[in-house]
C-alpha atoms as a PDB file:
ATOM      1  CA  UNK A   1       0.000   0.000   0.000  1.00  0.00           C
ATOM      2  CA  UNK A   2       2.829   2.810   1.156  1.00  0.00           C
ATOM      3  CA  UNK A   3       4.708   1.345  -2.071  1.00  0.00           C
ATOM      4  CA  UNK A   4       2.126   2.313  -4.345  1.00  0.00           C
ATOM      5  CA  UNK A   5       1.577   5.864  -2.877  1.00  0.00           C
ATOM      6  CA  UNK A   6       4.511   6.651  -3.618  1.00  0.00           C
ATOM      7  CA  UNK A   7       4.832   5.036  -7.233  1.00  0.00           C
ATOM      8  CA  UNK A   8       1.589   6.923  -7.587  1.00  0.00           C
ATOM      9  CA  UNK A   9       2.993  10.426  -6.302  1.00  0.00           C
ATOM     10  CA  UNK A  10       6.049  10.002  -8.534  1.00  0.00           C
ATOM     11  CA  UNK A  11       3.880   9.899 -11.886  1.00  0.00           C
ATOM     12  CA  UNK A  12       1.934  12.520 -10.799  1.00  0.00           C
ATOM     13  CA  UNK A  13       5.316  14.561  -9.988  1.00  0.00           C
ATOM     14  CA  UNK A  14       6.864  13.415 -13.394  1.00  0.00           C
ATOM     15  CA  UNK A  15       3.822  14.006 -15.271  1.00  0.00           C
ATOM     16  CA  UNK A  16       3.264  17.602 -13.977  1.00  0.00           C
ATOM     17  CA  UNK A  17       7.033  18.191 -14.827  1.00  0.00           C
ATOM     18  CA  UNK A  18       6.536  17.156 -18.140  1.00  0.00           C
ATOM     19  CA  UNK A  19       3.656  19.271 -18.215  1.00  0.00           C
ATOM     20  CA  UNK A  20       5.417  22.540 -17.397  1.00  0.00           C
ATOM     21  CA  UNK A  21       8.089  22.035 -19.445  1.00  0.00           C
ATOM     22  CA  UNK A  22       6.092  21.465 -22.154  1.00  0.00           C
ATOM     23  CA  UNK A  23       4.183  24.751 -21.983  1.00  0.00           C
ATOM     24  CA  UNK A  24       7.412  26.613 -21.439  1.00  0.00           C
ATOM     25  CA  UNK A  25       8.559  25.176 -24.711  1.00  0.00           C
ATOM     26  CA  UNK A  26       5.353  26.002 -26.658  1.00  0.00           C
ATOM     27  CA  UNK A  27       5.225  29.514 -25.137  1.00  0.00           C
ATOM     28  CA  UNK A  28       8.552  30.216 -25.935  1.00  0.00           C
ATOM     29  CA  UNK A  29       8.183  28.870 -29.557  1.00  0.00           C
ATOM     30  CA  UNK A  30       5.034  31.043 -29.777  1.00  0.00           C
ATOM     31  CA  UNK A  31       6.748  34.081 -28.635  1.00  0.00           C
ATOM     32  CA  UNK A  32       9.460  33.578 -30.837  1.00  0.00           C
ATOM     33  CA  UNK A  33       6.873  33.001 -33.860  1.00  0.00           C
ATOM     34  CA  UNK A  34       4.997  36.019 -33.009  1.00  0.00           C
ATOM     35  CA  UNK A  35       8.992  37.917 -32.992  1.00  0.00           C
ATOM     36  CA  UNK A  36       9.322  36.980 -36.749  1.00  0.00           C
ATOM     37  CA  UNK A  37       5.731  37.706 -37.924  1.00  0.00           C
ATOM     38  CA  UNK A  38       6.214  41.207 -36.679  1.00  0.00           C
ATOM     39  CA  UNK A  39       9.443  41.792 -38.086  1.00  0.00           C
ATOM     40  CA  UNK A  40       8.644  39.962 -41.617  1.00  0.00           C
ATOM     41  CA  UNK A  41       5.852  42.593 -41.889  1.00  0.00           C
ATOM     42  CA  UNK A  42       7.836  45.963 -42.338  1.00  0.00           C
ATOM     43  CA  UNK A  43      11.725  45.570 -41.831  1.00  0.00           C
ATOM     44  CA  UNK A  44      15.203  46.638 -42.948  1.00  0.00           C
ATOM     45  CA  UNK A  45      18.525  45.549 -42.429  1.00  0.00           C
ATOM     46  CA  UNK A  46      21.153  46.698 -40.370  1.00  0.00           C
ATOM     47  CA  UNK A  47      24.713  46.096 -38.252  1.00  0.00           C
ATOM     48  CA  UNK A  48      25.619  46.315 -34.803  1.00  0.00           C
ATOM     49  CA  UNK A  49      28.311  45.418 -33.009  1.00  0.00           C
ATOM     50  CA  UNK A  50      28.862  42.473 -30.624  1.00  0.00           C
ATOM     51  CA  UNK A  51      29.659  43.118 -26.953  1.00  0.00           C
ATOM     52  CA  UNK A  52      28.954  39.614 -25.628  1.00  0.00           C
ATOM     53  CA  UNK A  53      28.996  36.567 -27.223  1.00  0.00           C
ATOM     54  CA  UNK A  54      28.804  32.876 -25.242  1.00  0.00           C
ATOM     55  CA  UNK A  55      28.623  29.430 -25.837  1.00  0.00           C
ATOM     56  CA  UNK A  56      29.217  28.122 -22.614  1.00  0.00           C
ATOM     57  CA  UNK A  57      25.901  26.201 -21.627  1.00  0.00           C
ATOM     58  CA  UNK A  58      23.800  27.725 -24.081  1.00  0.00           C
ATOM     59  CA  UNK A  59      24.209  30.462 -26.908  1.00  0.00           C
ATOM     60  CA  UNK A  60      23.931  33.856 -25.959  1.00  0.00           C
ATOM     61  CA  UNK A  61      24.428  37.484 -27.469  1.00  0.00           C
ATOM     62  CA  UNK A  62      24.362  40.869 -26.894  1.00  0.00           C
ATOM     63  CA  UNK A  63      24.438  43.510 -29.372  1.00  0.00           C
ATOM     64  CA  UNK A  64      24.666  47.107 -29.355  1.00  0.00           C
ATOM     65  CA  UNK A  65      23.045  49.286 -32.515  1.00  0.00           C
ATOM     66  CA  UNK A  66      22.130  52.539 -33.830  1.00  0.00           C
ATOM     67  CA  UNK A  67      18.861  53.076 -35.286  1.00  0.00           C
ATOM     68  CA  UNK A  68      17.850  57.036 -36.602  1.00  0.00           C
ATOM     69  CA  UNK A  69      20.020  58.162 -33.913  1.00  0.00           C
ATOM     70  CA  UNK A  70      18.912  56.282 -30.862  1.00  0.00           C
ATOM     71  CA  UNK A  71      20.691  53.507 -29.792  1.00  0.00           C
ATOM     72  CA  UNK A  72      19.356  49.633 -29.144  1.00  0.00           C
ATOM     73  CA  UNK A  73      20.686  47.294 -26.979  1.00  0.00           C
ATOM     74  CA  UNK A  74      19.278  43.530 -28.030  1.00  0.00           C
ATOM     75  CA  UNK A  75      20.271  40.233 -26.035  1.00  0.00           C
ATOM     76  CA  UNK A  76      19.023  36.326 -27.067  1.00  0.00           C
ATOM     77  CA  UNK A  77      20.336  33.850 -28.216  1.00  0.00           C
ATOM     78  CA  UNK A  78      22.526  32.031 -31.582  1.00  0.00           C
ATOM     79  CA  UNK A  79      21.420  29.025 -33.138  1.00  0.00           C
ATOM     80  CA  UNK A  80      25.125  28.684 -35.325  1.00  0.00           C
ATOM     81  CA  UNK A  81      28.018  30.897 -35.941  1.00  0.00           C
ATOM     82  CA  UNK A  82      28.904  29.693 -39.500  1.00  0.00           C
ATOM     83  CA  UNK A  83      31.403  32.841 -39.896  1.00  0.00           C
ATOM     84  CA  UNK A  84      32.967  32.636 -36.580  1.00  0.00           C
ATOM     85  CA  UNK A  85      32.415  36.073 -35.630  1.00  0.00           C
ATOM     86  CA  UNK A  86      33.738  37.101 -31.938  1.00  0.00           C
ATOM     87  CA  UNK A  87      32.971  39.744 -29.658  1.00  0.00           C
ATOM     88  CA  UNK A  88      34.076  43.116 -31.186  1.00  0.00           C
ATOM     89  CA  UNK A  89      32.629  42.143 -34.284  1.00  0.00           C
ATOM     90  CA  UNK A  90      30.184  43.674 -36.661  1.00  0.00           C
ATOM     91  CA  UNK A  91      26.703  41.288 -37.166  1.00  0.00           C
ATOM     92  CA  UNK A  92      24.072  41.866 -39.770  1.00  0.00           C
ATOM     93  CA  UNK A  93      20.685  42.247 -38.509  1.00  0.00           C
ATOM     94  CA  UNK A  94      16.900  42.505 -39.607  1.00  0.00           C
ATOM     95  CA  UNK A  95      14.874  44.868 -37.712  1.00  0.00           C
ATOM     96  CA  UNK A  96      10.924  45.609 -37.474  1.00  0.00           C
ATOM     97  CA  UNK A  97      10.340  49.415 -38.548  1.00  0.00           C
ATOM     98  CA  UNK A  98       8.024  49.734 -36.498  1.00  0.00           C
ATOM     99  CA  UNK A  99       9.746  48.725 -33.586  1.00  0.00           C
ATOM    100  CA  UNK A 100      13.999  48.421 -33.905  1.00  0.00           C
ATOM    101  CA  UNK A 101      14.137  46.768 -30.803  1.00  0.00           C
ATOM    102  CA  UNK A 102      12.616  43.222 -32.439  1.00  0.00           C
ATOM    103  CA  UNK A 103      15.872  41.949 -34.392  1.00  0.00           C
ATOM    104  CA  UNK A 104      16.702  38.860 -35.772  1.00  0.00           C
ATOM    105  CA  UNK A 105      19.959  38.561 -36.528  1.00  0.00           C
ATOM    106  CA  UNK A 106      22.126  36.747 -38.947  1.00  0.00           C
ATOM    107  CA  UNK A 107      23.104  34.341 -36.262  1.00  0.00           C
ATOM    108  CA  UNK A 108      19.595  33.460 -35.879  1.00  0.00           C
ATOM    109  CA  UNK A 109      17.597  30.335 -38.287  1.00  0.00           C
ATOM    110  CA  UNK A 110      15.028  33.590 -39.028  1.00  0.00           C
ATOM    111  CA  UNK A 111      16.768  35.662 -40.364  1.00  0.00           C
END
């Protein structure tokens, strides 16, 4: 009986893991979805320069940019770096017009 309470609390502590994770993942890809819709509607293309870039337990960036005179700062993430580019670096990026802080850059599968 005490065995299968707790066989029966560990599914239910697995499944509602699974669960969350889950719905992380599918708001996340929804966000990023609803990123590239707005952008793909009015954009232009720009560079910035790269003040941070990791790979160390995930792929992340930051980039600094001018846009009409005001200047951005944009941090995410890289999905591959096929032109090796390093911190101090100049990166192409796509920008909504309509909002320049919603970029995609060239590091990014979107762009």
């Amino acid at each position: 009986m005490n065995r299968l309470k707790i066989v029966l609390i560990f599914i239910v502590i697995i499944g509602v893991v699974t669960g969350a994770l889950y719905f992380i993942s599918k708001s996340a890809n929804k966000s990023k979805s609803a990123k590239l819709e707005l952008i793909n509607k009015r954009y232009d293309y720009s560079k910035g320069i790269i003040v941070q870039l990791r790979s160390y337990k995930g792929h992340s960036i930051e980039v600094r940019y001018q846009i009409r005179g005001k200047e951005y700062k944009y941090a995410g993430g890289w999905n591959s770096n096929p032109h090796n580019l390093r911190e101090g670096d100049s990166i192409n990026f796509r920008y909504a017009l309509d909002r320049p802080e919603m970029v995609v850059t060239e590091l990014d599968n979107g762009y």
